[in-house]
Protein backbone atom coordinates (compact mmCIF):
# COMPACT_ATOMS: atom_id res chain seq x y z
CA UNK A 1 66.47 -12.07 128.02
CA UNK A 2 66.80 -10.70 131.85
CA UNK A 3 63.21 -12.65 132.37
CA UNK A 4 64.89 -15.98 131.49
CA UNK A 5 62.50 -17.09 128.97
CA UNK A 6 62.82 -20.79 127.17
CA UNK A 7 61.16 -22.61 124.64
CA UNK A 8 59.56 -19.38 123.08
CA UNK A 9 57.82 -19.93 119.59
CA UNK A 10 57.09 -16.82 117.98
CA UNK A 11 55.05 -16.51 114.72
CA UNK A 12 54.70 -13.91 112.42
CA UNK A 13 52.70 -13.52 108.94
CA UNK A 14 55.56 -11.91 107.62
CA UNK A 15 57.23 -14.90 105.67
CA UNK A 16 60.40 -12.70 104.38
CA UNK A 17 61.12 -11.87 108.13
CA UNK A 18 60.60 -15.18 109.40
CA UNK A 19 62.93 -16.89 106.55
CA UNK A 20 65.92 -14.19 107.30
CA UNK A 21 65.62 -15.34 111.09
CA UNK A 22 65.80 -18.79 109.95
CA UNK A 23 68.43 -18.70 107.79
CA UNK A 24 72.46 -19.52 108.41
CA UNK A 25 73.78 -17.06 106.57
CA UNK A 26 74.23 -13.46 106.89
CA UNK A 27 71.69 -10.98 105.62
CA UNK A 28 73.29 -8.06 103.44
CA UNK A 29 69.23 -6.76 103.02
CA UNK A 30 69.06 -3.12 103.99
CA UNK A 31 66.86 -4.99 107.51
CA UNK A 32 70.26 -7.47 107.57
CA UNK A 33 71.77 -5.23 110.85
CA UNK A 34 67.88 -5.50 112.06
CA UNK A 35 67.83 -9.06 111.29
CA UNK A 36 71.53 -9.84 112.53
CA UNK A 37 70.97 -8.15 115.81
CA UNK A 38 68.08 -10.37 116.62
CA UNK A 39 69.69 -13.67 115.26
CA UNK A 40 71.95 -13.07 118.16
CA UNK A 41 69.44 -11.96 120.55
CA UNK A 42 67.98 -15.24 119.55
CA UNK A 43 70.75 -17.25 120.88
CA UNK A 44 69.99 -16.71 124.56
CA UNK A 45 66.95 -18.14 124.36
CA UNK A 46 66.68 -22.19 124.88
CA UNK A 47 64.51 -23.48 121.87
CA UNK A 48 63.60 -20.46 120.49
CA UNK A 49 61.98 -21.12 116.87
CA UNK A 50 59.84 -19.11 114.39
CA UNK A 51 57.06 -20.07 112.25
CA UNK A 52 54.86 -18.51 109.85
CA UNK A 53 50.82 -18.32 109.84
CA UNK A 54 48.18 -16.32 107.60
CA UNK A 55 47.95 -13.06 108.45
CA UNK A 56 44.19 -14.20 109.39
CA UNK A 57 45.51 -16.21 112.11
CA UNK A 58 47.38 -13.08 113.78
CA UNK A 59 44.46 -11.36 115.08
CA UNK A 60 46.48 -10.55 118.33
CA UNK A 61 49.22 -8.85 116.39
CA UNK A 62 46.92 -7.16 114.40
CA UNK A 63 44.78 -5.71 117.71
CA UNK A 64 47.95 -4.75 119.14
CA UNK A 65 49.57 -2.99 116.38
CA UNK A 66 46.01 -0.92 115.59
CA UNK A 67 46.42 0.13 119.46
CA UNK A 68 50.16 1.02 119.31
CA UNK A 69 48.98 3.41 116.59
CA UNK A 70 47.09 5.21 119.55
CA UNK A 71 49.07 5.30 122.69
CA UNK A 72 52.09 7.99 122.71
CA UNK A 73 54.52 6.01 124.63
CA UNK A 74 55.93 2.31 125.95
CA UNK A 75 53.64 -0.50 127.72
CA UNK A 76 54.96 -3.60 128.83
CA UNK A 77 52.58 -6.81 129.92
CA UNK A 78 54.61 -9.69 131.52
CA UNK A 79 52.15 -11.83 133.80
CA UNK A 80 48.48 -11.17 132.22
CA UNK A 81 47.58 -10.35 129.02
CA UNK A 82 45.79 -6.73 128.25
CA UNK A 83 42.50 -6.39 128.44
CA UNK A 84 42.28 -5.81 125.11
CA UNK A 85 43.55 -8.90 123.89
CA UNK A 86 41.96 -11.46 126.31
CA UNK A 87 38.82 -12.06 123.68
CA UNK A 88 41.19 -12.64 121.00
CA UNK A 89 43.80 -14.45 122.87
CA UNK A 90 40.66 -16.71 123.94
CA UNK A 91 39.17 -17.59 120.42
CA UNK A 92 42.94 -18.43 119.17
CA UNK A 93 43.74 -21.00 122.21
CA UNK A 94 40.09 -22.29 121.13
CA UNK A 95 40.19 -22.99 118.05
């Protein structure tokens, strides 16, 4: 939130995730302090909205979760896109 982000869509291919975040009432799930915690996370952000897609349209999340697997600590990417995204990232804004 310190970046001062706004109008920040994120989509997921998890539909169960993305209906919890949407809904108005509180999640008793065993995720629901998960959830809860990011619902008001949420709120500092101007416009902030979630949608779902098919987990064939999440090729970026999917490339970026097989390299997580790999790497044995925290990287962070603010201004450019990783290198081994940019294909990816390219073919979804084209398409």
């Amino acid at each position: 939130m310190e970046r001062g982000y706004q109008n920040v869509v994120f989509e997921s291919d998890a539909l169960q995730i993305v209906t919890a975040l949407q809904s108005h009432s509180i999640d008793r799930s065993i995720i629901g302090p998960v959830v809860e915690n990011t619902k008001s996370l949420l709120t500092q952000i101007t416009g902030e909205g979630f949608t779902h897609i098919r987990r064939t349209a999440n090729d970026v999340a999917h490339c970026l979760a097989h390299f997580a697997l790999h790497i044995g600590g925290s990287l962070y990417w603010f201004d450019e896109p990783p290198d081994l995204i940019s294909d990816v990232l390219y073919k979804d804004c084209n398409s």
